[in-house]
Protein backbone atom coordinates (compact mmCIF):
# COMPACT_ATOMS: atom_id res chain seq x y z
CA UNK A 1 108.63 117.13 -42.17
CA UNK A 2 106.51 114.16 -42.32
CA UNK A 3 107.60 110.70 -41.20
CA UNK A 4 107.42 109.01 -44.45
CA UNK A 5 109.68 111.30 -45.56
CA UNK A 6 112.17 111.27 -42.93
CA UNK A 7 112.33 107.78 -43.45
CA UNK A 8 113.41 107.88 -47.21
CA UNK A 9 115.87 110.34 -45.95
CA UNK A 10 117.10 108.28 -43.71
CA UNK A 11 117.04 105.07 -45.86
CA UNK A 12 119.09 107.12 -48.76
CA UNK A 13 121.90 108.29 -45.77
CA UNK A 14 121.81 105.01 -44.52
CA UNK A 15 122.95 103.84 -47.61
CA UNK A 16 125.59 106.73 -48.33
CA UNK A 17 126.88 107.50 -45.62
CA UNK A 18 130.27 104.98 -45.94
CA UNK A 19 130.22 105.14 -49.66
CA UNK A 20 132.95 107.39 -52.06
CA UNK A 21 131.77 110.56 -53.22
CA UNK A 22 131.29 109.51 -56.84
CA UNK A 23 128.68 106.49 -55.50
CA UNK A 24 127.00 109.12 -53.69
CA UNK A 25 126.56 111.29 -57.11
CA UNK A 26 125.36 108.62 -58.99
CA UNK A 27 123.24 107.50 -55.96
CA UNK A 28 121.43 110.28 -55.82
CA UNK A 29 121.12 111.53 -59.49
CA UNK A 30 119.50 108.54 -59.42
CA UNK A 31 117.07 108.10 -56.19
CA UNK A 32 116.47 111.87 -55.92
CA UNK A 33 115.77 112.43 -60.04
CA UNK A 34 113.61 116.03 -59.62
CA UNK A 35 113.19 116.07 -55.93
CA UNK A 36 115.97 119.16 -55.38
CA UNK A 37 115.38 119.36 -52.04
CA UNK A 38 115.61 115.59 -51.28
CA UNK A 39 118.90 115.70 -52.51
CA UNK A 40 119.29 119.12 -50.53
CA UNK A 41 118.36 117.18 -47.48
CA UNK A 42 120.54 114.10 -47.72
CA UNK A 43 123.77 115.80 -49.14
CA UNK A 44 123.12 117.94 -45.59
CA UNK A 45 123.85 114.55 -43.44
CA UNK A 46 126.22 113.44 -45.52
CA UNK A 47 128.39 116.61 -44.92
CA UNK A 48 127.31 116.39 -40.84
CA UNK A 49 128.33 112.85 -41.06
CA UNK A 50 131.93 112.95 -42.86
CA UNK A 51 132.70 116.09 -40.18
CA UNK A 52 131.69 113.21 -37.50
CA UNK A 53 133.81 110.98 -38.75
CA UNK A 54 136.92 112.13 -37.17
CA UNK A 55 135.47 112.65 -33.69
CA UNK A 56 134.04 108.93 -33.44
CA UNK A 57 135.65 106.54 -31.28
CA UNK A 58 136.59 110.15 -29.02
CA UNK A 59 133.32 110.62 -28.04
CA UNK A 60 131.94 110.41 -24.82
CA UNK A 61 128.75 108.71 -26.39
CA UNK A 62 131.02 105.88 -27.55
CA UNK A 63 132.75 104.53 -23.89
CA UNK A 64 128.71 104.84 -22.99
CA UNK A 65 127.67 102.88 -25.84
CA UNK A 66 130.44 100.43 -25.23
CA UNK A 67 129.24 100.38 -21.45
CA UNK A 68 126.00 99.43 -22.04
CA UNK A 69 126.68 97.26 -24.47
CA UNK A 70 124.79 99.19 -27.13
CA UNK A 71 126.62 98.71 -30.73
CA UNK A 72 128.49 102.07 -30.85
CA UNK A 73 127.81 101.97 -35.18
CA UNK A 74 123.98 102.19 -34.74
CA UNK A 75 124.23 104.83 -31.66
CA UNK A 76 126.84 107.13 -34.20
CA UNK A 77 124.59 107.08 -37.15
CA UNK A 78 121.73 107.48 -35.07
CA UNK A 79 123.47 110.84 -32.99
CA UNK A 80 124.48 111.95 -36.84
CA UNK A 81 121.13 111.81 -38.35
CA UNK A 82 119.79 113.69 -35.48
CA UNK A 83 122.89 116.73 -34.74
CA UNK A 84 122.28 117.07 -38.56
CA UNK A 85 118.58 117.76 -38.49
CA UNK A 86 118.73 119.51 -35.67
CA UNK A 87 121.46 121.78 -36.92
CA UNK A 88 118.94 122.59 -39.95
CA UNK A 89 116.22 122.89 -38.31
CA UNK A 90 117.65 125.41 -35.63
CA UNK A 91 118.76 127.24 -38.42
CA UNK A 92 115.58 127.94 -40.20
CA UNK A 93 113.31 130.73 -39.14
């Protein structure tokens, strides 16, 4: 995957990832029009990220963050983005 690309799929999770599931529909009927696997792609994070959710201010990451003084928000989306990629990626051939 190329950067540019990562980057719009970042910018489009960036801006879904807190929002209900109806904004994200419209969201992305909108941003992703024909790209299938765009949509593919972010609807992927999304799912990592709402799993996440749960586990957030748990994690050991978080005390770290907080110890560092690193903004735990930025470090969590960050850690999402990349266990979700990673998860796809591991699973392709």
């Amino acid at each position: 995957m190329d950067k540019a690309r990562w980057a719009r799929i970042r910018e489009i999770f960036g801006h879904l990832a807190d929002k209900s599931p109806s904004h994200r529909t419209d969201y992305l009927d909108m941003v992703c029009e024909d790209d299938a696997e765009l949509r593919r792609e972010v609807e992927e994070l999304l799912e990592a990220n709402d799993s996440l959710d749960e586990h957030h201010e748990q994690a050991p990451w978080a005390a770290a963050a907080e110890a560092l003084g690193v903004s735990k928000t930025t470090v969590f989306e960050d850690l999402k983005v990349a266990k979700a990629w990673l998860a796809r990626e591991i699973g392709q051939p």
